[in-house]
C-alpha atoms as a PDB file:
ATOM      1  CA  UNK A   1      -1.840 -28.411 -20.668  1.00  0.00           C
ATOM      2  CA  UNK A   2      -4.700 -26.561 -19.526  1.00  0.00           C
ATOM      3  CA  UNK A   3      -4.494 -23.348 -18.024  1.00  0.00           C
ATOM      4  CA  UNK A   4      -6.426 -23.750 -14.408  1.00  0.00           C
ATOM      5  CA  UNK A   5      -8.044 -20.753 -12.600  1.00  0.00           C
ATOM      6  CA  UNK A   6      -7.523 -20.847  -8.795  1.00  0.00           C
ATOM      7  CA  UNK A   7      -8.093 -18.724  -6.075  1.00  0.00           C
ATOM      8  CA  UNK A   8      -4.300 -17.910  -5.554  1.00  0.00           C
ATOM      9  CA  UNK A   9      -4.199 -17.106  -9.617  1.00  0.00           C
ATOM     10  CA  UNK A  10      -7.761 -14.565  -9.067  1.00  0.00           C
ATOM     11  CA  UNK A  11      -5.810 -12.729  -5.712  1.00  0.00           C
ATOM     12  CA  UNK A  12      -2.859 -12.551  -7.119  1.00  0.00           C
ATOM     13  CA  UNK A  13      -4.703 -10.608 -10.487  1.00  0.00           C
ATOM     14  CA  UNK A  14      -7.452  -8.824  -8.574  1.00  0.00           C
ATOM     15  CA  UNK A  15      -5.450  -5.410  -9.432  1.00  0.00           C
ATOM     16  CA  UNK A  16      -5.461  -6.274 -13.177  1.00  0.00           C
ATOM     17  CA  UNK A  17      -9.094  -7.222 -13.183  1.00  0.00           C
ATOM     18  CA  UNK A  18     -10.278  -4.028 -11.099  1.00  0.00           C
ATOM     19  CA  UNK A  19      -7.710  -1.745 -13.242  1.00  0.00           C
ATOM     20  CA  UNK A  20      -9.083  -3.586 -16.799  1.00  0.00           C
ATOM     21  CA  UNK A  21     -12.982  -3.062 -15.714  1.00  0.00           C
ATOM     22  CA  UNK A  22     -12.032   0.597 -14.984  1.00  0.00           C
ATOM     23  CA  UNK A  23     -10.568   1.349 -17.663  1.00  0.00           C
ATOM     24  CA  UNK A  24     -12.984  -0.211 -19.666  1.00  0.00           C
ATOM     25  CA  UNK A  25     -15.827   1.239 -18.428  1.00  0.00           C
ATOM     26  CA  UNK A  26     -14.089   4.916 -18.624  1.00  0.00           C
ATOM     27  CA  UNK A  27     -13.160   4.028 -22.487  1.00  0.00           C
ATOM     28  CA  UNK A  28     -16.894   3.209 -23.466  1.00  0.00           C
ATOM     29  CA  UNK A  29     -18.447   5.789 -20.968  1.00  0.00           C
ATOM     30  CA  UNK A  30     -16.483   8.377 -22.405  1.00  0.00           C
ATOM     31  CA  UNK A  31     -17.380   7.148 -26.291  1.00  0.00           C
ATOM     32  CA  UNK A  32     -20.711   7.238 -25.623  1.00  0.00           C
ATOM     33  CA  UNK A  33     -20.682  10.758 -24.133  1.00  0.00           C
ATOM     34  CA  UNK A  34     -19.034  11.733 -26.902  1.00  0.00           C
ATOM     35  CA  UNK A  35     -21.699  10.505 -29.336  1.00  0.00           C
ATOM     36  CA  UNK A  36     -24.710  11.490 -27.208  1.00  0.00           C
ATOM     37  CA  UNK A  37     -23.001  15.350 -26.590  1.00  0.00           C
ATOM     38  CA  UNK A  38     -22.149  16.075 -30.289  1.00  0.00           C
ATOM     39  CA  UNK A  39     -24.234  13.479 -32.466  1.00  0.00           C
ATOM     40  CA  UNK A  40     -27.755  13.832 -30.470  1.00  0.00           C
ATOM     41  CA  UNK A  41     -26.941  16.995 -28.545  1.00  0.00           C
ATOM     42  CA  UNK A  42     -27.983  15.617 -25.338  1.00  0.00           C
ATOM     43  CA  UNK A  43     -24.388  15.105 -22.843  1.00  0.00           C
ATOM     44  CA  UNK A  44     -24.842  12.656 -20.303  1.00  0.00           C
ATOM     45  CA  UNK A  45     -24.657  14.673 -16.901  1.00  0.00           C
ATOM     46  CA  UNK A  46     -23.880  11.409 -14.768  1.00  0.00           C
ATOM     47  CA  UNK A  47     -20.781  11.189 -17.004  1.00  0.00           C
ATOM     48  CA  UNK A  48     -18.259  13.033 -15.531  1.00  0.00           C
ATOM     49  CA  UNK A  49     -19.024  11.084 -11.831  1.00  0.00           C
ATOM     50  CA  UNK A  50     -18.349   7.924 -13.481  1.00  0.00           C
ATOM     51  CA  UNK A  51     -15.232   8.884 -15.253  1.00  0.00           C
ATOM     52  CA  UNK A  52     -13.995  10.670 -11.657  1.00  0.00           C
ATOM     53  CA  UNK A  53     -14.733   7.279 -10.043  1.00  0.00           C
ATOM     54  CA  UNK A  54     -12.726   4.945 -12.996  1.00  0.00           C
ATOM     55  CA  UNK A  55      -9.901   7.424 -12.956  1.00  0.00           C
ATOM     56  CA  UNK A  56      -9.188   6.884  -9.315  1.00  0.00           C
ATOM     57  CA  UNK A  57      -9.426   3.513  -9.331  1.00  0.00           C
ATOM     58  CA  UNK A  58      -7.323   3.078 -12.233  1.00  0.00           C
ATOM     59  CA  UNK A  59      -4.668   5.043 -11.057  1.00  0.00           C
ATOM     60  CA  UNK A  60      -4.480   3.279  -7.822  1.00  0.00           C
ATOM     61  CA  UNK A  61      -5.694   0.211  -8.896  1.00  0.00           C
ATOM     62  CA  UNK A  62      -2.510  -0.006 -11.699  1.00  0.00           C
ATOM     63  CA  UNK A  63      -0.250   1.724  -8.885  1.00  0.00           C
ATOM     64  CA  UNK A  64       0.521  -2.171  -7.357  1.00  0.00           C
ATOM     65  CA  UNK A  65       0.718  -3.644 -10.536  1.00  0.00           C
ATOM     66  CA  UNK A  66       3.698  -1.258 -11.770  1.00  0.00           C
ATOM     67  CA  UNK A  67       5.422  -2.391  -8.457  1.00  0.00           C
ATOM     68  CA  UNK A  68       5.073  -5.771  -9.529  1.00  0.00           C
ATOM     69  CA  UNK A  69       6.094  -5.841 -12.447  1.00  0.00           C
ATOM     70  CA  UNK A  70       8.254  -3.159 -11.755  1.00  0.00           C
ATOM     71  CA  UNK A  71       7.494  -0.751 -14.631  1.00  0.00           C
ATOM     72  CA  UNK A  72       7.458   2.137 -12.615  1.00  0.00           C
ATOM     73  CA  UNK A  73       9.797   5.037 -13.905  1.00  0.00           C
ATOM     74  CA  UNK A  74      13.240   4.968 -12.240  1.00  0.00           C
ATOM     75  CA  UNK A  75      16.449   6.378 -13.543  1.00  0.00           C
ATOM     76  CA  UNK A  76      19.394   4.319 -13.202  1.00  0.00           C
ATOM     77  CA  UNK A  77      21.800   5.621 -15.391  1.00  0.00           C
ATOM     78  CA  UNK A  78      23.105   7.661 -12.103  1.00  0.00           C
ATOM     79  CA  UNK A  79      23.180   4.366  -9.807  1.00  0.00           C
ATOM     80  CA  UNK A  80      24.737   2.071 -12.533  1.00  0.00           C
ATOM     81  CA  UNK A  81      28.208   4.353 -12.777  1.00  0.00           C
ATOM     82  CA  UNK A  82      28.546   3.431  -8.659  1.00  0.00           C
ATOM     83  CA  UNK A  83      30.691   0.259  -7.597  1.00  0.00           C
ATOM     84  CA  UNK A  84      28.257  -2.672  -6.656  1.00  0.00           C
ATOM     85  CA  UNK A  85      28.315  -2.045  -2.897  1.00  0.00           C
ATOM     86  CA  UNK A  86      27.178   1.500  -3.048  1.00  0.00           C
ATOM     87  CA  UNK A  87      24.032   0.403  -5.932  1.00  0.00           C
ATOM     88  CA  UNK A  88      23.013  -2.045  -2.997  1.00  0.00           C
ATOM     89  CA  UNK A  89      23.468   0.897  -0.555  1.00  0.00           C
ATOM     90  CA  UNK A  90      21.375   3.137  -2.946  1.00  0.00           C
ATOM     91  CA  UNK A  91      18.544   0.260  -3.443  1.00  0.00           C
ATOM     92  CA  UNK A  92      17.628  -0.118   0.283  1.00  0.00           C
ATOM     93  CA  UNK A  93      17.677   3.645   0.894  1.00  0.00           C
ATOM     94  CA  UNK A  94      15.207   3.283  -2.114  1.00  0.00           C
ATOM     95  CA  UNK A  95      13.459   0.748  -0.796  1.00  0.00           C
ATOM     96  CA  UNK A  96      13.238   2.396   2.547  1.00  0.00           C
ATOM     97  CA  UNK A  97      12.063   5.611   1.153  1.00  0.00           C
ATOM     98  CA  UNK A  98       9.484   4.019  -1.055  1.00  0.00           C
ATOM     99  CA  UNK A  99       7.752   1.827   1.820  1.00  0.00           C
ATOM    100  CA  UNK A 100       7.688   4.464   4.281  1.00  0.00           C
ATOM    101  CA  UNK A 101       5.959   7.015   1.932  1.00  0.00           C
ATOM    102  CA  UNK A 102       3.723   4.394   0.441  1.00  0.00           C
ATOM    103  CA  UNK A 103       2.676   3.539   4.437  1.00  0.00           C
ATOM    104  CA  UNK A 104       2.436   7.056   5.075  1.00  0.00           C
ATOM    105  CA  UNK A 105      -0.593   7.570   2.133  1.00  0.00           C
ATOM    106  CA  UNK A 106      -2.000   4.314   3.428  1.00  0.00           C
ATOM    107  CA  UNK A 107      -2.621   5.902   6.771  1.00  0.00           C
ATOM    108  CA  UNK A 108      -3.790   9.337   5.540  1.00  0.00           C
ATOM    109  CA  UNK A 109      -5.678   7.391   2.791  1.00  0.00           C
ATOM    110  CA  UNK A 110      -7.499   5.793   6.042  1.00  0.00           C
ATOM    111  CA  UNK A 111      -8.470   8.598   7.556  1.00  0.00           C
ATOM    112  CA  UNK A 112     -10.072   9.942   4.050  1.00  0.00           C
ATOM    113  CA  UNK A 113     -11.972   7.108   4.155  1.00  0.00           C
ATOM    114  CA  UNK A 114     -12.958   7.233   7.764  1.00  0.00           C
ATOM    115  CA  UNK A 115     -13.962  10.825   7.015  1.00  0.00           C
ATOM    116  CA  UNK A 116     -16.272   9.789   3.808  1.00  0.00           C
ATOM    117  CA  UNK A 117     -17.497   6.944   6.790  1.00  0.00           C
ATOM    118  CA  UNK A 118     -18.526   9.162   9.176  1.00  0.00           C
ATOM    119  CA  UNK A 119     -19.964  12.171   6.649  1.00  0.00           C
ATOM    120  CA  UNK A 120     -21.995   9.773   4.727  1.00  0.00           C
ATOM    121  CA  UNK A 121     -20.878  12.208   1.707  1.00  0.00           C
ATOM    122  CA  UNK A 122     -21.936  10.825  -1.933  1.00  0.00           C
ATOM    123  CA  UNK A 123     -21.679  11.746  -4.967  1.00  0.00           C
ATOM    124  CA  UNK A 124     -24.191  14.749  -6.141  1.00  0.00           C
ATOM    125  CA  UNK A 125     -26.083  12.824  -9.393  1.00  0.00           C
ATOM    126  CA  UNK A 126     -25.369   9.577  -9.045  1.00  0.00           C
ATOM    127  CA  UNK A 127     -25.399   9.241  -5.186  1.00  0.00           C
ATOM    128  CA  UNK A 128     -22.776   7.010  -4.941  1.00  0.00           C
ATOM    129  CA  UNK A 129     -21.046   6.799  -1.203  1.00  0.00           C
ATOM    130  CA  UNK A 130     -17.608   8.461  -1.795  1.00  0.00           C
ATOM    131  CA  UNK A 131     -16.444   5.761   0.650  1.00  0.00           C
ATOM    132  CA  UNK A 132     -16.434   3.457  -1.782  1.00  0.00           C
ATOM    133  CA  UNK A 133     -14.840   5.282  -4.226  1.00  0.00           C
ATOM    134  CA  UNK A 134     -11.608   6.139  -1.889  1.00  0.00           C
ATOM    135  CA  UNK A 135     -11.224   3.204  -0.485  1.00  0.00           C
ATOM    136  CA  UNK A 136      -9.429   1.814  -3.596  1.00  0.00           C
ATOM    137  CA  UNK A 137      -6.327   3.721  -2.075  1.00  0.00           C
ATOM    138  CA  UNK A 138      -5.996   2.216   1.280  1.00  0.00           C
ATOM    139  CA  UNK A 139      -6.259  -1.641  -0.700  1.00  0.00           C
ATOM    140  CA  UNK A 140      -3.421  -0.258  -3.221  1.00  0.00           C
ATOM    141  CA  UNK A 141      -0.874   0.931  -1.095  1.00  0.00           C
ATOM    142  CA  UNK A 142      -1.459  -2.601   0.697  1.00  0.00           C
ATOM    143  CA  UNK A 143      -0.809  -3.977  -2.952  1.00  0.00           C
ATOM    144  CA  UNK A 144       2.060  -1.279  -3.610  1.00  0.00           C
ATOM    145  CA  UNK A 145       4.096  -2.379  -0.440  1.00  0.00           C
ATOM    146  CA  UNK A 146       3.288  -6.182  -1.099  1.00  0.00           C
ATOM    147  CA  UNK A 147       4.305  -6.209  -4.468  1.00  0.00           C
ATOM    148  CA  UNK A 148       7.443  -4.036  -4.160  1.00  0.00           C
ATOM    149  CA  UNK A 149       8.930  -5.927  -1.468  1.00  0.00           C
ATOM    150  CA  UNK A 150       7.632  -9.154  -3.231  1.00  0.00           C
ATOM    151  CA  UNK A 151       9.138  -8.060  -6.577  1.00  0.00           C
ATOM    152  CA  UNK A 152      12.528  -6.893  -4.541  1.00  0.00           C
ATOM    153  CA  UNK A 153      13.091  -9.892  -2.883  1.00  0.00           C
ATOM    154  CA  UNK A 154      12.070 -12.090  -5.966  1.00  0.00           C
ATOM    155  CA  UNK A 155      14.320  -9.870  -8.604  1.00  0.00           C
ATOM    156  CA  UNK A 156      17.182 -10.190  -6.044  1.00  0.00           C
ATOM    157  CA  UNK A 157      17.369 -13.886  -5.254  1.00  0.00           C
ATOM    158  CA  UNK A 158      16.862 -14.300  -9.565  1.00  0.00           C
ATOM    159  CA  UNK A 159      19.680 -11.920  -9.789  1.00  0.00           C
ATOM    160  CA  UNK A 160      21.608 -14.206  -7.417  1.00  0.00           C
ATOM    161  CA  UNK A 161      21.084 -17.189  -9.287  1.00  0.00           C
ATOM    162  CA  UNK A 162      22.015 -15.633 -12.421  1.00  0.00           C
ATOM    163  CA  UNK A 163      25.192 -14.565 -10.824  1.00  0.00           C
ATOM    164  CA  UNK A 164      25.761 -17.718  -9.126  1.00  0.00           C
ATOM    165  CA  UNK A 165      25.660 -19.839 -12.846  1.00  0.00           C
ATOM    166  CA  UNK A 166      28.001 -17.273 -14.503  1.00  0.00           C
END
């Protein structure tokens, strides 16, 4: 059967893509500057811009898929020696504690941008508009809080269902 690329399949990977270019481009970048700094003697000074702008957006841009597929670090030795009514009490404290700090950097990551917006502030060799390179973390805590609470409620009803059939 063939494998089909669709729109939902593209939105629900844009975070992979982005992250995967980024990190990409910061691998080769940062080869080549290698090279050109110690095999010709001649460092690229644009460099260090670029690598600044694919950090950021890998960070953020891998910051929704870890929510998704839930890979980010969490210690649960602690919660698993609780009875099962207090781990579900611990989870939506969690859960409450994670959305509401992951809203609050959405709305101070909005007015960075809006700050960037109104400065017109770019970078110094390159000239690239640090608006666009911020605005990467508004879009990913919008990802972060999708995915978590997508990934919550999807682990949870699986996690019924395996209960359910034992």
């Amino acid at each position: 059967m063939k494998n089909k690329i669709s729109p939902k399949k593209i939105l629900a990977n844009f975070d992979f893509a982005v992250t995967g270019m980024a990190m990409s481009v910061l691998v080769i970048i940062t080869f080549i500057g290698v090279i050109t700094r110690y095999v010709f003697n001649n460092p690229l000074v644009w460099m260090e811009e670029v690598q600044l702008i694919c950090i950021v957006w890998v960070v953020y841009g891998a910051a929704g898929m870890a929510f998704r597929l839930r890979t980010h670090v969490a210690i649960e030795i602690l919660v698993d020696l609780f009875p099962q009514k207090v781990q579900k009490v611990i989870q939506v404290f969690a859960s409450i504690v994670i959305v509401t700090t992951v809203v609050f950097l959405f709305i101070r990551s909005i007015g960075y941008v809006e700050l960037f917006v109104m400065s017109g502030r770019v970078s110094s060799i390159l000239r690239i508009p640090y608006r666009l390179v911020y605005t990467i973390i508004p879009v990913s805590c919008v990802l972060m809080v999708g995915n978590y609470l997508f990934s919550l409620f999807f682990s949870q009803g699986r996690r019924e269902q395996e209960e359910q059939k034992t």
